[in-house]
Protein backbone atom coordinates (compact mmCIF):
# COMPACT_ATOMS: atom_id res chain seq x y z
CA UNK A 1 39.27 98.95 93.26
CA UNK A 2 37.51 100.50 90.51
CA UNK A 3 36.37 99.20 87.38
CA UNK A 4 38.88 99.29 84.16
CA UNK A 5 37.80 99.46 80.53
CA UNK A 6 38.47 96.50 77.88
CA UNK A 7 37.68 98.00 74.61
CA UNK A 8 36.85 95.56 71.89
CA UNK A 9 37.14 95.96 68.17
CA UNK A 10 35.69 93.38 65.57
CA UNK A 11 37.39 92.30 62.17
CA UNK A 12 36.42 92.19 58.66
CA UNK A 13 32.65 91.81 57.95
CA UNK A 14 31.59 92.44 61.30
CA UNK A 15 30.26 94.68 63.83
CA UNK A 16 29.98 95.66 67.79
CA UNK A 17 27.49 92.95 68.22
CA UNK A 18 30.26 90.05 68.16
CA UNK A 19 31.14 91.17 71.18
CA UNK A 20 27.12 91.00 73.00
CA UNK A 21 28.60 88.12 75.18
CA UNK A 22 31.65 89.50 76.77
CA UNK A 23 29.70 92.62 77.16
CA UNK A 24 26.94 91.33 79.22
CA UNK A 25 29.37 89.20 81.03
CA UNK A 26 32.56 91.02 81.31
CA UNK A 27 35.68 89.68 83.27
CA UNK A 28 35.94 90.53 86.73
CA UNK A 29 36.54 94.08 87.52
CA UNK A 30 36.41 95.13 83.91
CA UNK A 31 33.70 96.69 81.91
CA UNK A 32 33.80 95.89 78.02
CA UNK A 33 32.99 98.48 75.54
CA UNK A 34 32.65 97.92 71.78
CA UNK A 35 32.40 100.46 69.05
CA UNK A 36 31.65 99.45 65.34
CA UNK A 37 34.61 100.50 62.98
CA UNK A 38 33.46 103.64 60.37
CA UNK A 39 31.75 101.44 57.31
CA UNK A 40 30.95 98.17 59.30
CA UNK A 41 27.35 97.60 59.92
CA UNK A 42 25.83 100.63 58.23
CA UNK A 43 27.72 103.16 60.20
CA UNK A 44 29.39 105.99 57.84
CA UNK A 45 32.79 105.76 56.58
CA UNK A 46 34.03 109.19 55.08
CA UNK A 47 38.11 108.56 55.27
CA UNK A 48 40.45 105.91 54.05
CA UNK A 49 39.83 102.15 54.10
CA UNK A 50 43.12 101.43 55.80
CA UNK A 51 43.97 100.36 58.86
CA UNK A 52 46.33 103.55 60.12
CA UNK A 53 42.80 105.51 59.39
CA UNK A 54 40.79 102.68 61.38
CA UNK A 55 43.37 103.18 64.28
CA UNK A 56 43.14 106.92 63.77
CA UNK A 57 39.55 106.69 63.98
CA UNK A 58 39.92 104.69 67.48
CA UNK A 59 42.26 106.96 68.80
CA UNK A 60 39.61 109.85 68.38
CA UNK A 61 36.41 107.74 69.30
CA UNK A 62 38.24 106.69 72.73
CA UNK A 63 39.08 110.71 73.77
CA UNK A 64 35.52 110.89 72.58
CA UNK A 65 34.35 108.52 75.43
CA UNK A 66 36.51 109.69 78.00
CA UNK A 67 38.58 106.35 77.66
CA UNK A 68 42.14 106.51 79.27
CA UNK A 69 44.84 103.78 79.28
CA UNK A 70 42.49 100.68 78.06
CA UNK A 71 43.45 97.21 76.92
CA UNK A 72 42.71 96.44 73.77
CA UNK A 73 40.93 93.42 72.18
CA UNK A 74 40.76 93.28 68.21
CA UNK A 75 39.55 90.18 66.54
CA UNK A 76 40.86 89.38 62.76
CA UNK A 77 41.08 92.78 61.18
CA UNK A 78 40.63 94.46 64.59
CA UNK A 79 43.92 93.17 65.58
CA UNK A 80 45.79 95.19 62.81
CA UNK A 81 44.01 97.92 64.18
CA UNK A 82 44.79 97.63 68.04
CA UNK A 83 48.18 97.19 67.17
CA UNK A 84 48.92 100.08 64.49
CA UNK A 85 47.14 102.24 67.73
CA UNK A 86 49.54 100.80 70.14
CA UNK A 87 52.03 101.57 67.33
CA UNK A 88 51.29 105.48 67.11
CA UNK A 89 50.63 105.95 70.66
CA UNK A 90 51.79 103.29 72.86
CA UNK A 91 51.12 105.29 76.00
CA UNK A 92 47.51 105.57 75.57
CA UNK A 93 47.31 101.55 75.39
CA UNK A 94 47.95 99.01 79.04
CA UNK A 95 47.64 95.79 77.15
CA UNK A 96 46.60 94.04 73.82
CA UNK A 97 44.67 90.83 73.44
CA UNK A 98 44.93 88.98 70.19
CA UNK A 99 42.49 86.91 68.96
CA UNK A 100 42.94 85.08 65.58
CA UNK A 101 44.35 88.29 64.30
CA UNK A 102 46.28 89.49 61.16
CA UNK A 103 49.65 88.76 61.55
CA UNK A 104 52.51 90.95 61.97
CA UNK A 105 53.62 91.11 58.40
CA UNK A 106 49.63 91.54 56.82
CA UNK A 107 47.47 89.15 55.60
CA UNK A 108 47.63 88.84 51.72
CA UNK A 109 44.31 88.16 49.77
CA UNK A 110 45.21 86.08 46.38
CA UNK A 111 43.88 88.15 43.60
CA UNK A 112 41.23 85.16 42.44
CA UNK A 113 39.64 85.76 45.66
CA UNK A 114 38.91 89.61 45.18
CA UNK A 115 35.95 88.94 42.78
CA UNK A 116 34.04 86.19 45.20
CA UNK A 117 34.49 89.07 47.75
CA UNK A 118 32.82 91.61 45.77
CA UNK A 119 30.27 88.63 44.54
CA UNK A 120 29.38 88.44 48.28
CA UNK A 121 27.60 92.11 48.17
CA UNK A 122 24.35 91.32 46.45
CA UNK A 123 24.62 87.52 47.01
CA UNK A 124 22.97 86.55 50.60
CA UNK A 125 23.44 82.62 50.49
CA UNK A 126 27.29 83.39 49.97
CA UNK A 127 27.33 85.79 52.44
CA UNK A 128 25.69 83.51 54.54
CA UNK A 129 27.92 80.93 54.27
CA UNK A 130 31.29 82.44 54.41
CA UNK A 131 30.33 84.08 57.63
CA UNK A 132 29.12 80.46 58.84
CA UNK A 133 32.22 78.97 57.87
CA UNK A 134 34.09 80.81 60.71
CA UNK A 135 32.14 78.80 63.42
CA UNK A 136 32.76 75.23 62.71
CA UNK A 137 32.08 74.28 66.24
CA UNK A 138 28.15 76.10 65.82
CA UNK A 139 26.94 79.54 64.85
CA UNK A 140 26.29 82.23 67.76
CA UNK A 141 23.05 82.48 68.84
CA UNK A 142 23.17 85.88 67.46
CA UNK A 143 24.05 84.77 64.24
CA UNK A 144 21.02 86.26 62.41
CA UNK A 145 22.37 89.98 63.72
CA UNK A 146 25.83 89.28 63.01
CA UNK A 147 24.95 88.09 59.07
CA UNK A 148 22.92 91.61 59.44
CA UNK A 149 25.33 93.84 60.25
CA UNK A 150 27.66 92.22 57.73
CA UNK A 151 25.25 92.35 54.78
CA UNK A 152 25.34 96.69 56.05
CA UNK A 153 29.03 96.45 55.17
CA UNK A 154 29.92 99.69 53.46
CA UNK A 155 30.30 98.55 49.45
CA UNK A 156 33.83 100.31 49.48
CA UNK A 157 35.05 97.90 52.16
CA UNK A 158 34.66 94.03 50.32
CA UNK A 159 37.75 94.31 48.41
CA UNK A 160 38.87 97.48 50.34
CA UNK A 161 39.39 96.30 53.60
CA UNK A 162 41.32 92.98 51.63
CA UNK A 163 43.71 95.70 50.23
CA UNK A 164 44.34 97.42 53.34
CA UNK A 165 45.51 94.17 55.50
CA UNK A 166 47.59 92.95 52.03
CA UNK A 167 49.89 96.50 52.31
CA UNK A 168 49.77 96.55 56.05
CA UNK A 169 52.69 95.57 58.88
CA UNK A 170 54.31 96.54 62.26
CA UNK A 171 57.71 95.63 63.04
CA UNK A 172 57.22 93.51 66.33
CA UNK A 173 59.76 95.65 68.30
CA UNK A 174 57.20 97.98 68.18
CA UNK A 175 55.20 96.07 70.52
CA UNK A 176 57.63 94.73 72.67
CA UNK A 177 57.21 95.74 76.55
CA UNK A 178 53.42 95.99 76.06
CA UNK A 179 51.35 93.18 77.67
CA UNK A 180 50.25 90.73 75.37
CA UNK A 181 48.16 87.86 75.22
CA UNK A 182 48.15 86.01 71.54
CA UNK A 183 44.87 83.61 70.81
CA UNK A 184 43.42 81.20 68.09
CA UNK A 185 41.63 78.60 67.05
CA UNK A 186 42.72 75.34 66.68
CA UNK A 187 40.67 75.01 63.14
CA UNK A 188 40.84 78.39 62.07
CA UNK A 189 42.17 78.13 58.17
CA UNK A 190 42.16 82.42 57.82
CA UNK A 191 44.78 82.52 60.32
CA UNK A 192 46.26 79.27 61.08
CA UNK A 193 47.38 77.94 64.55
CA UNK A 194 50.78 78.27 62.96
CA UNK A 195 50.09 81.98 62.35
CA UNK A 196 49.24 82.54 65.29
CA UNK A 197 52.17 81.11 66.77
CA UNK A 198 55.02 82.82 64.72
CA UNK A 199 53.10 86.23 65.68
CA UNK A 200 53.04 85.10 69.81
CA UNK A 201 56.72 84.22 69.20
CA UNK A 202 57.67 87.70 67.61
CA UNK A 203 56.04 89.08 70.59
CA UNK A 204 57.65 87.26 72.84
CA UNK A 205 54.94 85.21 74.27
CA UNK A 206 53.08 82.47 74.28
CA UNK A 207 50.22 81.51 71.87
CA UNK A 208 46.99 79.84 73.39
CA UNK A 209 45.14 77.94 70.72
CA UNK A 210 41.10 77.09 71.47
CA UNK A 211 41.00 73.63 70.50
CA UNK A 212 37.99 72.48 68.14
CA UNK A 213 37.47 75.90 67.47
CA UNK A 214 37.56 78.00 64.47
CA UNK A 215 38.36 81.83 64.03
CA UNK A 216 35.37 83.34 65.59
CA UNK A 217 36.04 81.28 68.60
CA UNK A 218 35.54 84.03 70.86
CA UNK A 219 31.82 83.97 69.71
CA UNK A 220 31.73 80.13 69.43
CA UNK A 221 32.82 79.27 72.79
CA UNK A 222 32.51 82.62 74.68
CA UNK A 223 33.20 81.23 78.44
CA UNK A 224 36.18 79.39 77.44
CA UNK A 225 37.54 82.76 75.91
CA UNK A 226 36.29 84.89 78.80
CA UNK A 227 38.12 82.39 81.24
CA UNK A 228 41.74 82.63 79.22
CA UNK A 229 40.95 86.59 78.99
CA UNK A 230 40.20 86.80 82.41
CA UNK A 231 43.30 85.08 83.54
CA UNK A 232 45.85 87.43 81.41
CA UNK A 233 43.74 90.81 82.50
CA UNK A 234 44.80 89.84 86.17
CA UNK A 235 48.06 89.49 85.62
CA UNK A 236 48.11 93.35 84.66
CA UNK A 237 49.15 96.13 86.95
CA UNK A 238 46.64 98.16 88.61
């Protein structure tokens, strides 16, 4: 049998390199490829900051690399935009996973919190710790990357990628029919357990929540993920 593509796509503040685990040790059968969004991690960003132009942007990067029919991981932020793709063009997508992702009907950012974001820019320690935060069962051993690649965070993109998951939704019907395996963390308090569930529900499916885990508990824990990933990507037709 040959070897089928995962494609995964990071959230907010991130990069390619949260997915160095699954990469190196893919599921069986599959080979993992991650690109960084356009503004994450130093990379250009000459469109929109919105998540239909982040999903436009995958659409074109994956006929770039010759990528046909993929399933489609997106973390936080990434799971708007794996789902607004699957939304334009569901035939060029065989399955979603979702892991701690925006929900369904956005994710709004209280105004109070907009200046702290755009404080974060030219304030390391902060930086620092909110990306910490998201690991409350231990940093990554990459950590030092991953708080590099967010401090290369296009300036446009602290408040603007906020903005863009606040206006953003998909009716679930949308998504009905189309594989889908819903994920969180048990101590994630960005998207709740409860969050998670109501979006695994609309879906029609089950959630799995990673207990003692927070929202980047694909990076915390990445075995335990790669195990419940490998599971659902066998249950998918050839």
């Amino acid at each position: 049998m040959s070897e089928r593509t995962l494609v995964a796509i990071h959230g907010n503040f991130a990069s390619a390199r949260w997915w160095t685990d699954l990469i190196n040790d893919p599921p069986a059968g599959w080979r993992v490829v991650a690109p960084d969004l356009p503004g994450f991690a130093g990379t250009e960003n000459n469109g929109e900051v919105s998540i239909p132009a982040y999903a436009q942007w995958l659409g074109r990067w994956l006929t770039e690399q010759h990528i046909v029919r993929p399933a489609l991981l997106g973390h936080s932020l990434g799971g708007a935009v794996v789902m607004e793709l699957a939304r334009q063009h569901p035939e060029r997508v065989n399955a979603l996973i979702l892991a701690a992702s925006c929900p369904l009907s956005g994710l709004v950012t209280p105004e109070e919190n907009y200046p702290v974001l755009e404080m974060m820019r030219g304030n390391p320690a902060l930086l620092e710790m909110s990306l910490g935060a998201l690991f409350p069962a231990g940093r990554p051993g990459n950590f030092t990357d991953l708080l590099d690649d967010a401090g290369r965070m296009a300036p446009t993109h602290y408040s603007g990628n906020a903005r863009a998951l606040s206006g953003w939704s998909v009716p679930p019907g949308d998504l009905r029919g189309l594989p889908t395996l819903v994920m969180g963390g048990e101590l994630d308090q960005l998207v709740t357990p409860d969050m998670v569930r109501a979006q695994a529900q609309a879906l029609g499916t089950q959630a799995v929540i990673a207990d003692g885990l927070g929202h980047g508990f694909p990076q915390e824990h990445p075995a335990r993920f790669r195990a419940h990933l490998e599971a659902f990507l066998q249950t998918l037709p050839g």
